[in-house]
N, C-alpha and C. Protein backbone atom coordinates (compact mmCIF):
# COMPACT_ATOMS: atom_id res chain seq x y z
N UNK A 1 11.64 -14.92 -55.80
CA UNK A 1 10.58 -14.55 -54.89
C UNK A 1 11.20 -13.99 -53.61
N UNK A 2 10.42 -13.10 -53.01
CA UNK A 2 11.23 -12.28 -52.37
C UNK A 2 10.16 -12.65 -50.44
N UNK A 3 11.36 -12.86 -49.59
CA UNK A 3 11.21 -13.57 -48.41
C UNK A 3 10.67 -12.42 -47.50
N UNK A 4 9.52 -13.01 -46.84
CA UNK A 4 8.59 -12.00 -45.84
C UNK A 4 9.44 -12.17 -44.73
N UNK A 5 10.00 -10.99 -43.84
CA UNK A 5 10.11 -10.79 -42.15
C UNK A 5 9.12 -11.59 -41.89
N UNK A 6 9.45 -12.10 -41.08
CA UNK A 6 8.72 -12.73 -39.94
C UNK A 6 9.16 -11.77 -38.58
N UNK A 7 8.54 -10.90 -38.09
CA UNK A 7 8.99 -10.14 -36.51
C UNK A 7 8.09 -10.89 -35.99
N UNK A 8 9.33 -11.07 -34.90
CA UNK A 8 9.49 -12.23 -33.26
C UNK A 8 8.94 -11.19 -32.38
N UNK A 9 8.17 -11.61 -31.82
CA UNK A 9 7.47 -11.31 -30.18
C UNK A 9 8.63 -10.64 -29.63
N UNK A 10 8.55 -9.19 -29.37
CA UNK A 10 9.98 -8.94 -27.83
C UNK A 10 9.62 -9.46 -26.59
N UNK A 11 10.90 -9.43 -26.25
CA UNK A 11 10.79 -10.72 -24.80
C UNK A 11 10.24 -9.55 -24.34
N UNK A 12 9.79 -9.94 -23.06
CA UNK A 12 9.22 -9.27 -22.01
C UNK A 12 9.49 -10.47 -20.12
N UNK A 13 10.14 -9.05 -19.56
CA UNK A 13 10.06 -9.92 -18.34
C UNK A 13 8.98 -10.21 -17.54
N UNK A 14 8.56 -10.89 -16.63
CA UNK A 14 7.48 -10.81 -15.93
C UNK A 14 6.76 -11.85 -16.50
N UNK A 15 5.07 -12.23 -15.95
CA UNK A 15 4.04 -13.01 -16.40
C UNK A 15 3.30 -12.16 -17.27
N UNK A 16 2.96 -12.09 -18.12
CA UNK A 16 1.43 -12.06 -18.97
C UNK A 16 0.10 -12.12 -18.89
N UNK A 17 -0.38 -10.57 -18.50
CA UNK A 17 -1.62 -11.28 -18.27
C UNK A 17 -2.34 -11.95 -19.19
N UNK A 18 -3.60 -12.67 -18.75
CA UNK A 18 -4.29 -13.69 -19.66
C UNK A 18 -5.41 -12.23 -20.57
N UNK A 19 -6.15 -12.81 -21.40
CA UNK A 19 -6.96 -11.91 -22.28
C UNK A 19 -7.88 -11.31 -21.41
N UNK A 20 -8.22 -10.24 -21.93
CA UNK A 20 -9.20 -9.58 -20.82
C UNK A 20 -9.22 -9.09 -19.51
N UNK A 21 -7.65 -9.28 -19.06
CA UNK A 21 -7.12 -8.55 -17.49
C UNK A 21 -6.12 -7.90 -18.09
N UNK A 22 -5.97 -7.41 -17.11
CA UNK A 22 -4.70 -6.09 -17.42
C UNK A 22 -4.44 -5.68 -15.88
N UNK A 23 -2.99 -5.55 -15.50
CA UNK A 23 -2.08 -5.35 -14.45
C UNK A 23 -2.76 -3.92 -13.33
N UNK A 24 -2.80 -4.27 -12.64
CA UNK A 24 -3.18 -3.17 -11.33
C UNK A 24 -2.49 -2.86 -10.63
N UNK A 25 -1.44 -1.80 -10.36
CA UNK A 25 -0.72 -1.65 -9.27
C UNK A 25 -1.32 -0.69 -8.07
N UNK A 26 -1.09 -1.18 -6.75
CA UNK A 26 -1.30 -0.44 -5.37
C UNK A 26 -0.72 -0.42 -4.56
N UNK A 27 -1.10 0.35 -3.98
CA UNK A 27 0.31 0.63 -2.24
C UNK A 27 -0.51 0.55 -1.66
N UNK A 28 0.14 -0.94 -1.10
CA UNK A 28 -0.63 -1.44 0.56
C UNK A 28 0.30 -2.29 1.46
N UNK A 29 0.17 -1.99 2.41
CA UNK A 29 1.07 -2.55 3.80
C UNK A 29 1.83 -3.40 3.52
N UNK A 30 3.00 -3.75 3.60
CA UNK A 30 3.85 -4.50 3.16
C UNK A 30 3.42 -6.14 4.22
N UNK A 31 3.00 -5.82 5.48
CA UNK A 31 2.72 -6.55 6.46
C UNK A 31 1.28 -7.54 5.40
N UNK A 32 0.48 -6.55 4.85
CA UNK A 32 -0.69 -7.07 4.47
C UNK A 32 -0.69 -7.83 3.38
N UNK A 33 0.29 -7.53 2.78
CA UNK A 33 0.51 -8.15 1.33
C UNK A 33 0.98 -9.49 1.71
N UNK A 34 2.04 -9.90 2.79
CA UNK A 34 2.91 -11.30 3.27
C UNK A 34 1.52 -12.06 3.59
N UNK A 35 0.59 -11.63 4.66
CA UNK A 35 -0.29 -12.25 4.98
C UNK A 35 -0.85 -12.82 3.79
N UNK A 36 -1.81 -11.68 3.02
CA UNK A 36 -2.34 -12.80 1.82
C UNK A 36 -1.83 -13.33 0.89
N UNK A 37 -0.09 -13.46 0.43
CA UNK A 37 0.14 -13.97 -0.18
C UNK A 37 0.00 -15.46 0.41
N UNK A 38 0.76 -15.56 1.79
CA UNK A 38 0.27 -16.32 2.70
C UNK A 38 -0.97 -17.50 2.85
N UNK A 39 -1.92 -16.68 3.13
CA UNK A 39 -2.95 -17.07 2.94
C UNK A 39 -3.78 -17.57 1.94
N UNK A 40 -3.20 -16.81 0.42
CA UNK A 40 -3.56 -17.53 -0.78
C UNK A 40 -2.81 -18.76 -1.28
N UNK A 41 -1.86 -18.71 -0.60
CA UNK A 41 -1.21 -20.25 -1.15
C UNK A 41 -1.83 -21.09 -0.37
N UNK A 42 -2.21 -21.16 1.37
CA UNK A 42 -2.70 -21.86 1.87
C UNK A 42 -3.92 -22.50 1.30
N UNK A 43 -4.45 -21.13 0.59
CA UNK A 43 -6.18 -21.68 -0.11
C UNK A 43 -5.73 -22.30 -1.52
N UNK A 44 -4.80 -22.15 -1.84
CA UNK A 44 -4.78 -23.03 -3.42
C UNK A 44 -5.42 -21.79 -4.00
N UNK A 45 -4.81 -20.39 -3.85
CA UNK A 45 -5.50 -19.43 -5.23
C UNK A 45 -4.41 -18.56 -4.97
N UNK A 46 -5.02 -17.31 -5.85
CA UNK A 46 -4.06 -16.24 -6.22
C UNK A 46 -4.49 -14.87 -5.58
N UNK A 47 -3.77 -14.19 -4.91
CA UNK A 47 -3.86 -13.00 -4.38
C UNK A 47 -4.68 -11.90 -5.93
N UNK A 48 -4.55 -12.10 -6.77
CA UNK A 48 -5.59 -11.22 -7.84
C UNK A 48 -6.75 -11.88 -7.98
N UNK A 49 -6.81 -13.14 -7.33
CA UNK A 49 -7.79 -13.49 -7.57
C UNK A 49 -8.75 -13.16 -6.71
N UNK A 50 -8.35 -13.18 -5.43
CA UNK A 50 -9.13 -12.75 -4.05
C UNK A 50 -9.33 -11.14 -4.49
N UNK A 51 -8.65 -10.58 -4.67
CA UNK A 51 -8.70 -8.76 -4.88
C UNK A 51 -9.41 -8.10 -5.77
N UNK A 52 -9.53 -9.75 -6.56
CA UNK A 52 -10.66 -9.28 -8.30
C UNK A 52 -12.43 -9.80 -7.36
N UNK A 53 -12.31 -11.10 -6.76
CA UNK A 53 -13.73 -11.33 -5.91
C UNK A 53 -14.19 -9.76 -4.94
N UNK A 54 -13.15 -9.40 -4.12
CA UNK A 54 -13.76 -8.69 -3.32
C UNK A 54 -14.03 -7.16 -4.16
N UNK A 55 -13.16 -6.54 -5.02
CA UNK A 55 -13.97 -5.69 -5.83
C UNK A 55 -14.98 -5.65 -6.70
N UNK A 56 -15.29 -6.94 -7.16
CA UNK A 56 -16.84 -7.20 -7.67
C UNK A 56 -17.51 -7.21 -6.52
N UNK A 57 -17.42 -7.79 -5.34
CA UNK A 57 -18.30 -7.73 -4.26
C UNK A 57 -18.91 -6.28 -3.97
N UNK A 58 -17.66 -5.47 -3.43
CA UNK A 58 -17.71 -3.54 -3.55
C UNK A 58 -18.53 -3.34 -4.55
N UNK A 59 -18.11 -3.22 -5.31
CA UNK A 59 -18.92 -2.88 -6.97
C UNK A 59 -19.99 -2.70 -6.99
N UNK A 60 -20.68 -4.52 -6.81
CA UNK A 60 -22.04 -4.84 -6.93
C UNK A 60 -22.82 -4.10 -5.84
N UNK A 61 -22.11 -3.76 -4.41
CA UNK A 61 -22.86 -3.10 -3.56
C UNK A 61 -23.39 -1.95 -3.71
N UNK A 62 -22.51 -0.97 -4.56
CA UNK A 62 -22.33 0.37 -4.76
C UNK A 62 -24.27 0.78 -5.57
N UNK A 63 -24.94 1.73 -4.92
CA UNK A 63 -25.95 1.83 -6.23
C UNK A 63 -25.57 2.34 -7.70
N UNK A 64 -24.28 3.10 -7.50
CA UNK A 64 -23.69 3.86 -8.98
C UNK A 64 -23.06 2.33 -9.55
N UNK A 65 -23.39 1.44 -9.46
CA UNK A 65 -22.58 0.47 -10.09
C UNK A 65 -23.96 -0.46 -10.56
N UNK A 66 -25.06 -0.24 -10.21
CA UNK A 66 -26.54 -1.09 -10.92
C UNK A 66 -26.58 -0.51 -12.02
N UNK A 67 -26.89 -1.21 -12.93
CA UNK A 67 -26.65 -1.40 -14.70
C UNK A 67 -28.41 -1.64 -14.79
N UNK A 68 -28.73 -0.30 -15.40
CA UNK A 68 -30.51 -0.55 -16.06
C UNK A 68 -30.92 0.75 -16.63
């Protein structure tokens, strides 16, 4: 009987996002970024997490963004 490959996951450096997010990169103030990293550890959260709230906030404001 003849033995199946098994292919291994390639490593990958970095974190992973979880299901259903996917990586965003932007250029913003280097000053601004220290602050809320800053500031998100102080709050017990994550700087994508604050950046994912306030663009649903935008979003929902927008009228091109009402769903009907």
């Amino acid at each position: 009987m003849a033995k199946k490959s098994v292919e291994k996951p390639k490593n990958r450096s970095g974190p992973r996002a979880p299901a259903g997010k996917k990586p965003l990169m932007v250029i913003i103030d280097e000053k601004v970024i220290e602050d809320a990293k800053v500031a998100a550890i102080r709050d017990k959260t994550k700087v994508s997490a604050i950046v994912e709230e306030l663009l649903r906030r935008w979003l929902d404001g927008r009228p091109s963004s009402k769903k009907g």
